[in-house]
N, C-alpha and C. Protein backbone atom coordinates (compact mmCIF):
# COMPACT_ATOMS: atom_id res chain seq x y z
N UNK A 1 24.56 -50.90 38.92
CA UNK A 1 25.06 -50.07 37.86
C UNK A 1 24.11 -48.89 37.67
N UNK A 2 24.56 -47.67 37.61
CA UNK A 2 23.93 -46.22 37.65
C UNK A 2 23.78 -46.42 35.95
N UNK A 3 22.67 -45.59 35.68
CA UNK A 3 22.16 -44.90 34.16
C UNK A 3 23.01 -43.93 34.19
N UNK A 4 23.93 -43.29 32.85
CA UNK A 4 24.78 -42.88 32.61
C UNK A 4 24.26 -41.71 31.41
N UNK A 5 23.15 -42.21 31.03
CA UNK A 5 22.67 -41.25 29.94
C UNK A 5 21.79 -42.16 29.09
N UNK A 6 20.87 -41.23 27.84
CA UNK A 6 19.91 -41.48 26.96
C UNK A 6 20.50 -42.90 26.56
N UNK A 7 19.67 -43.93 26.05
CA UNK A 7 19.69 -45.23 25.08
C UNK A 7 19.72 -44.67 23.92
N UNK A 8 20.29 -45.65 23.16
CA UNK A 8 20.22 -45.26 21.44
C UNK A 8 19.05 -44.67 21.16
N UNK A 9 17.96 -46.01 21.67
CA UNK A 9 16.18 -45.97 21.31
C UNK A 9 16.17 -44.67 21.87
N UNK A 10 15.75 -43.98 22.44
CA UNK A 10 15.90 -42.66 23.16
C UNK A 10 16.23 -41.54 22.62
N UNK A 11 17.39 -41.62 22.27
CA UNK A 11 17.94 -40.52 21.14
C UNK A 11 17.39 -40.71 19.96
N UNK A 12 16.53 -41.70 19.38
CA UNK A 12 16.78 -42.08 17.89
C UNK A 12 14.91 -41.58 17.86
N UNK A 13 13.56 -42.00 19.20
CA UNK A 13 12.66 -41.43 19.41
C UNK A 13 12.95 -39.99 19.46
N UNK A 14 13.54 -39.44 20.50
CA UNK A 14 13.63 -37.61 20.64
C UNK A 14 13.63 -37.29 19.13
N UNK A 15 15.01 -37.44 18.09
CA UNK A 15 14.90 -36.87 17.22
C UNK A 15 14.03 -37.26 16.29
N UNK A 16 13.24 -38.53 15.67
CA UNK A 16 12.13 -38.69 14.88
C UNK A 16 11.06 -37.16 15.29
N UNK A 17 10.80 -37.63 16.71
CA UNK A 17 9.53 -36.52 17.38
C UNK A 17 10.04 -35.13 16.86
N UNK A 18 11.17 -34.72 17.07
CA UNK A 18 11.91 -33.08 16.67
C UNK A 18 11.19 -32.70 15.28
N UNK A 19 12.07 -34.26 14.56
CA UNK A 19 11.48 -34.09 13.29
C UNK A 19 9.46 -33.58 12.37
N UNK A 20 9.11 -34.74 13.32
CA UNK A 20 8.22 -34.45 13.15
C UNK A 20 7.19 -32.81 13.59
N UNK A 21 7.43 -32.17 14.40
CA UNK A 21 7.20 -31.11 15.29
C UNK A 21 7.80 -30.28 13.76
N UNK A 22 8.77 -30.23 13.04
CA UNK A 22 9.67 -29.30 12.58
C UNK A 22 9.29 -29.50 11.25
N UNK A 23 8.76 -30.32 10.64
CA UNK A 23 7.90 -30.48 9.49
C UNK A 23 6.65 -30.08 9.60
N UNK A 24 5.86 -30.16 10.94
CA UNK A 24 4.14 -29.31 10.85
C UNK A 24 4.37 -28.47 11.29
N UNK A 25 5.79 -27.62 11.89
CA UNK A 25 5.54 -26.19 12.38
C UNK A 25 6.07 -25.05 11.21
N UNK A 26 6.82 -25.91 10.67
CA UNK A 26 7.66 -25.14 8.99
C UNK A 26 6.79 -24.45 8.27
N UNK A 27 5.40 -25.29 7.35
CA UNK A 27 4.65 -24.21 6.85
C UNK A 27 4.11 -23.35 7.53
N UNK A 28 3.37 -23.38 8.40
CA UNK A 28 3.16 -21.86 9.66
C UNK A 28 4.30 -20.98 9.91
N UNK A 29 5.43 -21.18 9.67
CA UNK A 29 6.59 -20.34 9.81
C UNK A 29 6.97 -19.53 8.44
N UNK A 30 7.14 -20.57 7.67
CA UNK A 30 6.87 -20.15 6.42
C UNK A 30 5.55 -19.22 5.75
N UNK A 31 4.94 -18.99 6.33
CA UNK A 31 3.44 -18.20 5.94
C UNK A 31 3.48 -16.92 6.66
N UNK A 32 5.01 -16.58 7.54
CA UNK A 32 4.74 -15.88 8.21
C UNK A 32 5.14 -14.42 7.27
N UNK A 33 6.12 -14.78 6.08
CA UNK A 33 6.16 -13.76 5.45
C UNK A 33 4.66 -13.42 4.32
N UNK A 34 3.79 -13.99 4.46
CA UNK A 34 3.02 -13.99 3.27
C UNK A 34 2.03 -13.10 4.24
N UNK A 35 1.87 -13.11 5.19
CA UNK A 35 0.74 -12.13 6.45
C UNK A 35 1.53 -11.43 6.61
N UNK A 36 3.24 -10.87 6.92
CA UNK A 36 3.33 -9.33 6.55
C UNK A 36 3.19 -8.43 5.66
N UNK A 37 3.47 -9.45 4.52
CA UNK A 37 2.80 -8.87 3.03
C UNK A 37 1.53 -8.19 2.39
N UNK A 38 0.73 -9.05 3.52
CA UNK A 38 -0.34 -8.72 3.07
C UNK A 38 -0.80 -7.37 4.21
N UNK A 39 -0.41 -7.70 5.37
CA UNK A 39 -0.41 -6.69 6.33
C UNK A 39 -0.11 -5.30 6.13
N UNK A 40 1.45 -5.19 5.39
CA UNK A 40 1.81 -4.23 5.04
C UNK A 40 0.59 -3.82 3.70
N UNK A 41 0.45 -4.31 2.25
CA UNK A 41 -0.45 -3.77 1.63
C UNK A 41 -1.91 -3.10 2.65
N UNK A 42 -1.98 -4.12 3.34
CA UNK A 42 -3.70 -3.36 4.23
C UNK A 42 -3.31 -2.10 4.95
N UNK A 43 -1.94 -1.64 5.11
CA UNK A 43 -1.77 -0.17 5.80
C UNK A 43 -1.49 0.53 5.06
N UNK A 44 -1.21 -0.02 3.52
CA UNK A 44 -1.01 0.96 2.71
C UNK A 44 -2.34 1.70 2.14
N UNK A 45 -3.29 0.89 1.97
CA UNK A 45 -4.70 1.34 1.93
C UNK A 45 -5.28 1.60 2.63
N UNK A 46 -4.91 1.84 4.33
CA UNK A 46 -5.19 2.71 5.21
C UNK A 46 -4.39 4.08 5.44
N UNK A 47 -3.62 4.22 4.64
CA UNK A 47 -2.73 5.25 5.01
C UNK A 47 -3.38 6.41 3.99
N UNK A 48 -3.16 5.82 2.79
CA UNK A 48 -3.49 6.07 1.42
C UNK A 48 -5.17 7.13 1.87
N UNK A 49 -5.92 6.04 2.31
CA UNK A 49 -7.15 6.26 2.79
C UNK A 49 -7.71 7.85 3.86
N UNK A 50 -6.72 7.87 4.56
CA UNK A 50 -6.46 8.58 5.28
C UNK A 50 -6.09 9.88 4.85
N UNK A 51 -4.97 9.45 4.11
CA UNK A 51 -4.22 10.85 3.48
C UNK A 51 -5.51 11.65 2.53
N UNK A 52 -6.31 10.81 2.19
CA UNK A 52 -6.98 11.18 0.98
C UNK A 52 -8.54 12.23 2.04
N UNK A 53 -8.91 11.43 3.16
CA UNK A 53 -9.91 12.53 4.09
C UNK A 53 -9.56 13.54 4.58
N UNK A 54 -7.89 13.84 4.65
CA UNK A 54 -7.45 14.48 5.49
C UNK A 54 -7.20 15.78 4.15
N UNK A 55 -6.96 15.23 2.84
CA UNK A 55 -7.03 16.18 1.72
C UNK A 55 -8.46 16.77 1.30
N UNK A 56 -9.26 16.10 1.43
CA UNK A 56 -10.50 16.65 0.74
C UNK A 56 -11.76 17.47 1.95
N UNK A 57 -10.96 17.32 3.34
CA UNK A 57 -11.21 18.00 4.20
C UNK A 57 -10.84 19.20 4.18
N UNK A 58 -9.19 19.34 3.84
CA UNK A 58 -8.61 20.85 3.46
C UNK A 58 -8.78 21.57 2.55
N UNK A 59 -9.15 20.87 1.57
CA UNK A 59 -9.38 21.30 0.26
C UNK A 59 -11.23 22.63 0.74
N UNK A 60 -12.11 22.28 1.70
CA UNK A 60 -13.20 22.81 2.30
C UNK A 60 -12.77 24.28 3.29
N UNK A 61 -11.38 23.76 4.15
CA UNK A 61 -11.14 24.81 4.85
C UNK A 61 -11.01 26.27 4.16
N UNK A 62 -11.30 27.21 4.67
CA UNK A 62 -11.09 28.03 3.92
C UNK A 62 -9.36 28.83 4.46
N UNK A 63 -9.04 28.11 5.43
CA UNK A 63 -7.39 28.73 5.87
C UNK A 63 -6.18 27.83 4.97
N UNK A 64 -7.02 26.96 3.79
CA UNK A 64 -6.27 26.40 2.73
C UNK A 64 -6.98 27.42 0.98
N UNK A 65 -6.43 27.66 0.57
CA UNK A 65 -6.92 28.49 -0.73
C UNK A 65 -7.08 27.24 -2.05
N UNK A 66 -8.13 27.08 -2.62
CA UNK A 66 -8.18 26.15 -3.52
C UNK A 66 -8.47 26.70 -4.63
N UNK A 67 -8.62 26.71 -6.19
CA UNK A 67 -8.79 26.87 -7.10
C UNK A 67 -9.00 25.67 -8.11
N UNK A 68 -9.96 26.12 -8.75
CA UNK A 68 -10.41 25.58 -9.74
C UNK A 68 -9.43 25.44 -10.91
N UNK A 69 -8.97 24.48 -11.65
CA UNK A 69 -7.95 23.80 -12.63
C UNK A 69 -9.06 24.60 -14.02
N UNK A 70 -8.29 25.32 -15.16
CA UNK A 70 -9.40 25.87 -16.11
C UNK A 70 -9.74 25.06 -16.62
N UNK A 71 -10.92 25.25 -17.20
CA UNK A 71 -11.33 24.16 -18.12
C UNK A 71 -12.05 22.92 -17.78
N UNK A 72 -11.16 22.82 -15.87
CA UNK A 72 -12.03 21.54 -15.93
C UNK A 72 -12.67 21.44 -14.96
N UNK A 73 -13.65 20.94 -14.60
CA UNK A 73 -14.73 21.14 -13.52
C UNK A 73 -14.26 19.86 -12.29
N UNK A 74 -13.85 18.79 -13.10
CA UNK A 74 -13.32 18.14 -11.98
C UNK A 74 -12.11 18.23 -11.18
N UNK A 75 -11.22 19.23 -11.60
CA UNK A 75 -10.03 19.26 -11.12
C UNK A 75 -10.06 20.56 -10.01
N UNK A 76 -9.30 20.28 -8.96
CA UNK A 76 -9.04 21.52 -8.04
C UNK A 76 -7.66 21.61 -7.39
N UNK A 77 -6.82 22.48 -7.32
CA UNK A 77 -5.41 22.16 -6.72
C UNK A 77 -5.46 23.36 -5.58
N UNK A 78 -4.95 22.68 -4.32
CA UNK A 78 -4.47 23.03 -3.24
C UNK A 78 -3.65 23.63 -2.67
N UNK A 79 -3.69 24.69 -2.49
CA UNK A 79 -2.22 25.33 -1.69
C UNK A 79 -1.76 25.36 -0.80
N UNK A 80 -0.89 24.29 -0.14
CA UNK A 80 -1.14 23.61 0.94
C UNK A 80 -0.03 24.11 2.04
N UNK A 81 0.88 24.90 1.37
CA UNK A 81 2.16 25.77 1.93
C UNK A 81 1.53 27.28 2.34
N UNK A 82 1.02 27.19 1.70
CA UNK A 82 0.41 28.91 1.80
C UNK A 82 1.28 30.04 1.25
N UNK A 83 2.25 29.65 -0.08
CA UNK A 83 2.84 30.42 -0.64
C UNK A 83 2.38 31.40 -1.70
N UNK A 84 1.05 30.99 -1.61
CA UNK A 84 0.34 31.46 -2.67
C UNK A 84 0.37 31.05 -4.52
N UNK A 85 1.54 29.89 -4.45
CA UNK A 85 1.74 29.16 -5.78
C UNK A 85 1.02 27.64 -5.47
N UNK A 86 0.64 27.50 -7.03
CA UNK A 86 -0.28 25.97 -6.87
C UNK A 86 1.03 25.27 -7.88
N UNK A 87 1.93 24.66 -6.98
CA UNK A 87 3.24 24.40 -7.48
C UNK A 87 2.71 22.75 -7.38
N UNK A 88 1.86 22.06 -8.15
CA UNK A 88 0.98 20.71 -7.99
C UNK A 88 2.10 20.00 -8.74
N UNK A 89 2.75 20.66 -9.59
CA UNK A 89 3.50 19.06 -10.72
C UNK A 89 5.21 19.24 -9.78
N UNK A 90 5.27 19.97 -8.87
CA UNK A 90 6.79 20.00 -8.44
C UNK A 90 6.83 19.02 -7.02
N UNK A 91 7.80 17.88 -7.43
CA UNK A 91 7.65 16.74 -6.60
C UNK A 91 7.80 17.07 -5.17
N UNK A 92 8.39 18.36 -4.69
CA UNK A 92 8.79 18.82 -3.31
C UNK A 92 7.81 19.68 -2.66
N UNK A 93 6.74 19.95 -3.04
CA UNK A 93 5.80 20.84 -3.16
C UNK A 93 4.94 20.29 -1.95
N UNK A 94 3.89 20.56 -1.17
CA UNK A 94 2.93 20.07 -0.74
C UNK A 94 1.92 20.41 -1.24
N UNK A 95 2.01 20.84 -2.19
CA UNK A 95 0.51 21.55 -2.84
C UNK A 95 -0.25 20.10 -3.71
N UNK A 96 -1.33 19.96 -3.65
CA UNK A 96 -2.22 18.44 -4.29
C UNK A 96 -3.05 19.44 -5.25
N UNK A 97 -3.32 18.42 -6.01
CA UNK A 97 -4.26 17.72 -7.04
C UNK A 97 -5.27 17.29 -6.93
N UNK A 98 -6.55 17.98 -6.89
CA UNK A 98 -7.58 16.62 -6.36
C UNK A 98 -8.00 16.61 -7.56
N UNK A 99 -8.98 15.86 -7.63
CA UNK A 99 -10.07 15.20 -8.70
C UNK A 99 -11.52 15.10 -8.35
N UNK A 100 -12.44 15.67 -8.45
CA UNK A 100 -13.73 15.40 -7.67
C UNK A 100 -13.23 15.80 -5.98
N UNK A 101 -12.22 16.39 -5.52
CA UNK A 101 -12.04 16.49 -4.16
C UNK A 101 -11.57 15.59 -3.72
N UNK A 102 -11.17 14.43 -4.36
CA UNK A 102 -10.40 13.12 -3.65
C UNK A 102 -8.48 13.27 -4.54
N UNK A 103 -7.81 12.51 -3.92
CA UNK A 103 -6.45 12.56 -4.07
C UNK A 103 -6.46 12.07 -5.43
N UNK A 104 -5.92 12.35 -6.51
CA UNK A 104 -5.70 12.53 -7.96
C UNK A 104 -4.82 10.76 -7.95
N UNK A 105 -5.15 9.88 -8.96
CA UNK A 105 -3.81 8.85 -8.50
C UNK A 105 -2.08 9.32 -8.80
N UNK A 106 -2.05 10.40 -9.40
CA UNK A 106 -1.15 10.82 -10.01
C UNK A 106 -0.51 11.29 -8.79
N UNK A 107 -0.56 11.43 -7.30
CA UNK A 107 0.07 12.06 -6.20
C UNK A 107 -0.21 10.82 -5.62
N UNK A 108 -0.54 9.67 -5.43
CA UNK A 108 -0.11 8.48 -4.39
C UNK A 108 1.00 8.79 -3.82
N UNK A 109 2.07 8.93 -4.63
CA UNK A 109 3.46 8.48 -3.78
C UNK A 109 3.73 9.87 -3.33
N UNK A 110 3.56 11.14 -3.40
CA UNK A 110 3.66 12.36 -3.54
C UNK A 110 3.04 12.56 -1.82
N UNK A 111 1.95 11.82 -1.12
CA UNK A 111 1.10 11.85 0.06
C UNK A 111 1.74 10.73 0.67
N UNK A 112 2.26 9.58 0.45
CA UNK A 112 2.54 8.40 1.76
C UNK A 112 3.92 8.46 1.32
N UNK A 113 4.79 8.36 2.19
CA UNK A 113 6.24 7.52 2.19
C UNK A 113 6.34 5.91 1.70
N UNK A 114 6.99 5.32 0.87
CA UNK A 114 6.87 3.96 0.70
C UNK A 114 8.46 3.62 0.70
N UNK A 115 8.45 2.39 0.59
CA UNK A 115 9.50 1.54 0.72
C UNK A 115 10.28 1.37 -0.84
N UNK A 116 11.66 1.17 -1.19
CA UNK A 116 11.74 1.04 -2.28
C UNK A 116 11.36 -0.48 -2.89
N UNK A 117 10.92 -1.26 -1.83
CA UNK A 117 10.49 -2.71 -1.70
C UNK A 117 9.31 -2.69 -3.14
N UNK A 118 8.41 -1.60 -2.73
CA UNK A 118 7.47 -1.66 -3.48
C UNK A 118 7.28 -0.87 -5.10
N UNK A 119 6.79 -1.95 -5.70
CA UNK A 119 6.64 -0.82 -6.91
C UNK A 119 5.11 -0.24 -7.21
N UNK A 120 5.30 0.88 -7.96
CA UNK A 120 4.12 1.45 -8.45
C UNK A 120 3.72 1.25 -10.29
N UNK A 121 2.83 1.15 -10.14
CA UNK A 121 2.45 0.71 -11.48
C UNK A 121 1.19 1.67 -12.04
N UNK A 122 0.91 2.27 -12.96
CA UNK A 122 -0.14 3.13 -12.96
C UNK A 122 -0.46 2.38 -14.78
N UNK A 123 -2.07 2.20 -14.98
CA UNK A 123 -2.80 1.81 -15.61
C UNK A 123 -3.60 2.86 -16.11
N UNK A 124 -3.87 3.46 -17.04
CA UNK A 124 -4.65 4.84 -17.85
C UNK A 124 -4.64 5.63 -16.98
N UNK A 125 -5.40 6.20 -16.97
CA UNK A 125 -5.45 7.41 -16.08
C UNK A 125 -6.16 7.65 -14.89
N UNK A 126 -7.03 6.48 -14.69
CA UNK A 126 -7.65 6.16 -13.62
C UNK A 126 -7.24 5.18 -12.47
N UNK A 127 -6.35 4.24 -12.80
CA UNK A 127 -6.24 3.00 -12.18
C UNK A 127 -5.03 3.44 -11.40
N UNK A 128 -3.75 2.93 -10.39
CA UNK A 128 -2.85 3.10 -9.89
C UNK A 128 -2.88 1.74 -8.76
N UNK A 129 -1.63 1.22 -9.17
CA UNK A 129 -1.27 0.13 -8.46
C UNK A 129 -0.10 0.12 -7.71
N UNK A 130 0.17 -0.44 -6.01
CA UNK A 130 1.06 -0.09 -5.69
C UNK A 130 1.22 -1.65 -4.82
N UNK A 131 2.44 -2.44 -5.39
CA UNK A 131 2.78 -3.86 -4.44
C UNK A 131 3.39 -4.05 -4.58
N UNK A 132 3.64 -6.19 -4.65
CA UNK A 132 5.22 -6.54 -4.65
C UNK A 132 5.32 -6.75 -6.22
N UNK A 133 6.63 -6.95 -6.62
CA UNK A 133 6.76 -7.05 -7.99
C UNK A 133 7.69 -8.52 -7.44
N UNK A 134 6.76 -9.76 -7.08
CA UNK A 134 7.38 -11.16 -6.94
C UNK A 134 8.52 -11.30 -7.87
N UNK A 135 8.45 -11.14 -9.46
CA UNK A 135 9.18 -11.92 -10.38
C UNK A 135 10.15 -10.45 -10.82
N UNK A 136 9.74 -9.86 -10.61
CA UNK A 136 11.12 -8.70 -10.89
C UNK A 136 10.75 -8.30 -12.64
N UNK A 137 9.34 -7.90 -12.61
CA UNK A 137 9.09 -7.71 -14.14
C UNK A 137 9.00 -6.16 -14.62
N UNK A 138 8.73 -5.70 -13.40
CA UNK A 138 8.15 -3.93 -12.98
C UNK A 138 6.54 -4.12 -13.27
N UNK A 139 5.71 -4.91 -13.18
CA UNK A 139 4.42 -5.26 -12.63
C UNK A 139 4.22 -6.30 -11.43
N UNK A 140 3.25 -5.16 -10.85
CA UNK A 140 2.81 -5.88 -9.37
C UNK A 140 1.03 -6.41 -9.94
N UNK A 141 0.32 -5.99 -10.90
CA UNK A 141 -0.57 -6.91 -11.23
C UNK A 141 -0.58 -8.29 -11.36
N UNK A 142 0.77 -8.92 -12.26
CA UNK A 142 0.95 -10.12 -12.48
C UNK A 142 0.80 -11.29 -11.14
N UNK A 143 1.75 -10.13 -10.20
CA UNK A 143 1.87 -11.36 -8.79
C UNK A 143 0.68 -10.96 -8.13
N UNK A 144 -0.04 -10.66 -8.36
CA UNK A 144 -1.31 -10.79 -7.08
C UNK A 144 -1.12 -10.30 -5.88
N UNK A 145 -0.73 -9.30 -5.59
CA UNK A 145 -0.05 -8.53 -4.31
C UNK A 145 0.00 -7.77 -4.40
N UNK A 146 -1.12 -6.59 -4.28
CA UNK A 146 -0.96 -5.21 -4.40
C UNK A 146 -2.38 -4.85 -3.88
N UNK A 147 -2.07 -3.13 -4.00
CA UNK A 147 -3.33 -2.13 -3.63
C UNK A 147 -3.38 -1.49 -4.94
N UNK A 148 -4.84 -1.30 -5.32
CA UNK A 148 -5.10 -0.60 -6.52
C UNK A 148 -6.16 0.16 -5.66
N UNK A 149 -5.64 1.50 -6.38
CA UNK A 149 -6.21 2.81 -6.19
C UNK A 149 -7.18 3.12 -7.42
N UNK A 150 -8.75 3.26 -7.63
CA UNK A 150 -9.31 3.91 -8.11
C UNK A 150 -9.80 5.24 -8.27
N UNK A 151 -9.22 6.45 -8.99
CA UNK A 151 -9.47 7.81 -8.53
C UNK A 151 -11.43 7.96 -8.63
N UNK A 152 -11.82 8.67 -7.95
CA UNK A 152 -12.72 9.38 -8.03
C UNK A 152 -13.52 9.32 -9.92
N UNK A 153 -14.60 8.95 -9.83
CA UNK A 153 -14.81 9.19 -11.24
C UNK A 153 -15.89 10.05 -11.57
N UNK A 154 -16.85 10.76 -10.87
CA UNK A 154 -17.44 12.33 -10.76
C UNK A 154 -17.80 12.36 -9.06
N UNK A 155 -18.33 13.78 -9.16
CA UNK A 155 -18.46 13.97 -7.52
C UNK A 155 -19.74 13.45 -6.89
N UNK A 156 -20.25 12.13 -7.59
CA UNK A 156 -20.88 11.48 -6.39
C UNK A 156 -20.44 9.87 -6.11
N UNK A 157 -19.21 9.58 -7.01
CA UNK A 157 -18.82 8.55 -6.95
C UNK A 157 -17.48 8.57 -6.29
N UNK A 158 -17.05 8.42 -4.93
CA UNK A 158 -15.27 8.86 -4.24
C UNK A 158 -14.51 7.54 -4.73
N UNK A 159 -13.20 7.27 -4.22
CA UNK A 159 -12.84 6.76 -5.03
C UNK A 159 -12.45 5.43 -4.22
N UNK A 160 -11.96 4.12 -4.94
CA UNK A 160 -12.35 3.08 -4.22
C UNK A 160 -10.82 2.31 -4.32
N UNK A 161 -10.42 1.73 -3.01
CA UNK A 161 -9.29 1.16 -2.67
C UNK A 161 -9.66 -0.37 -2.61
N UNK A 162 -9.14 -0.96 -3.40
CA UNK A 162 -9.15 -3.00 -3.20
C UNK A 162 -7.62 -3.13 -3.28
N UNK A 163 -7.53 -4.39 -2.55
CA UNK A 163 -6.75 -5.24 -2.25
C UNK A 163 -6.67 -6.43 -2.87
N UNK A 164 -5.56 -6.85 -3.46
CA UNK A 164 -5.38 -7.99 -4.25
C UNK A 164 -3.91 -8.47 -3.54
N UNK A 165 -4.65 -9.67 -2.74
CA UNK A 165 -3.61 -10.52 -1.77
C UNK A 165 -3.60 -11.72 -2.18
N UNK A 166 -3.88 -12.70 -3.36
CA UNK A 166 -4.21 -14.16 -3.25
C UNK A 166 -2.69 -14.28 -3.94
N UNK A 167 -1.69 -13.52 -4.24
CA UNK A 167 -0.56 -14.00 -4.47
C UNK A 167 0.71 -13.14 -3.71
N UNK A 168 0.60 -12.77 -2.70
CA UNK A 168 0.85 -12.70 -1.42
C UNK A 168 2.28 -13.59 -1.13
């Protein structure tokens, strides 16, 4: 008599083993959205980062025209079209804002493209937060998943980017 196919025992081992394989490979699969999350925030604070050397570099050139904001010693706006208007509060504008020579937080979204995935959250006038909003509250502080932007706070202090991933 020829074998015809698997035994019960056979089929009833394969799938226990499946099982098992599919219960310790699940959380690693499952974690896989929590490392793009966090991935994506770490390019946002490289981008961010970027945008901000690549501003306070131009802001030096002299084939960019800068001016002094009255009144205030820390402020300087950019004319970054070369229209000869410092058109800084018009959202279509390329003209910036700096602060001490670093990107103002008030132009984050104004310098990177973002996702509508993400929200922005801005804290006094210094702070600026940009992540996930987990619970759908319009704060990304609460969930622990974000980039906070510190502007510049005089010109020997630039300004400082952390990452808050432990709720990811």
């Amino acid at each position: 008599m020829k074998n015809q196919g698997f035994t019960l025992i056979e089929l009833v081992v394969v799938i226990i083993v499946l099982g098992i394989l599919a219960v310790t490979a699940a959380p690693k699969l499952l974690n896989l959205s929590s490392d793009a999350r966090i991935k994506t925030i770490e390019q946002i604070k490289v981008s961010i980062k970027a945008a901000n050397d690549l501003l306070t570099l131009k802001s030096y050139m002299p084939s960019y025209v800068a001016q002094q904001v009255v009144n205030r010693e820390d402020l300087i706006d950019v004319d970054m079209d070369g229209d000869g208007n410092f058109d800084v509060f018009n959202p279509d504008s390329p003209d910036v804002r700096l602060k001490w020579r670093y990107l103002d937080n008030t132009d984050i979204t104004k310098r990177i493209d973002i996702d509508d995935t993400f929200v922005l959250q801005e804290q006094g006038i210094a702070f600026t937060y940009l992540g996930y909003d987990r619970n759908d509250n319009g704060q990304v502080t609460d969930d622990n998943c974000y980039f906070q932007y510190t502007q510049a706070s005089n010109d020997t202090t630039p300004p400082q980017y952390d990452l808050i991933t432990s709720g990811c």
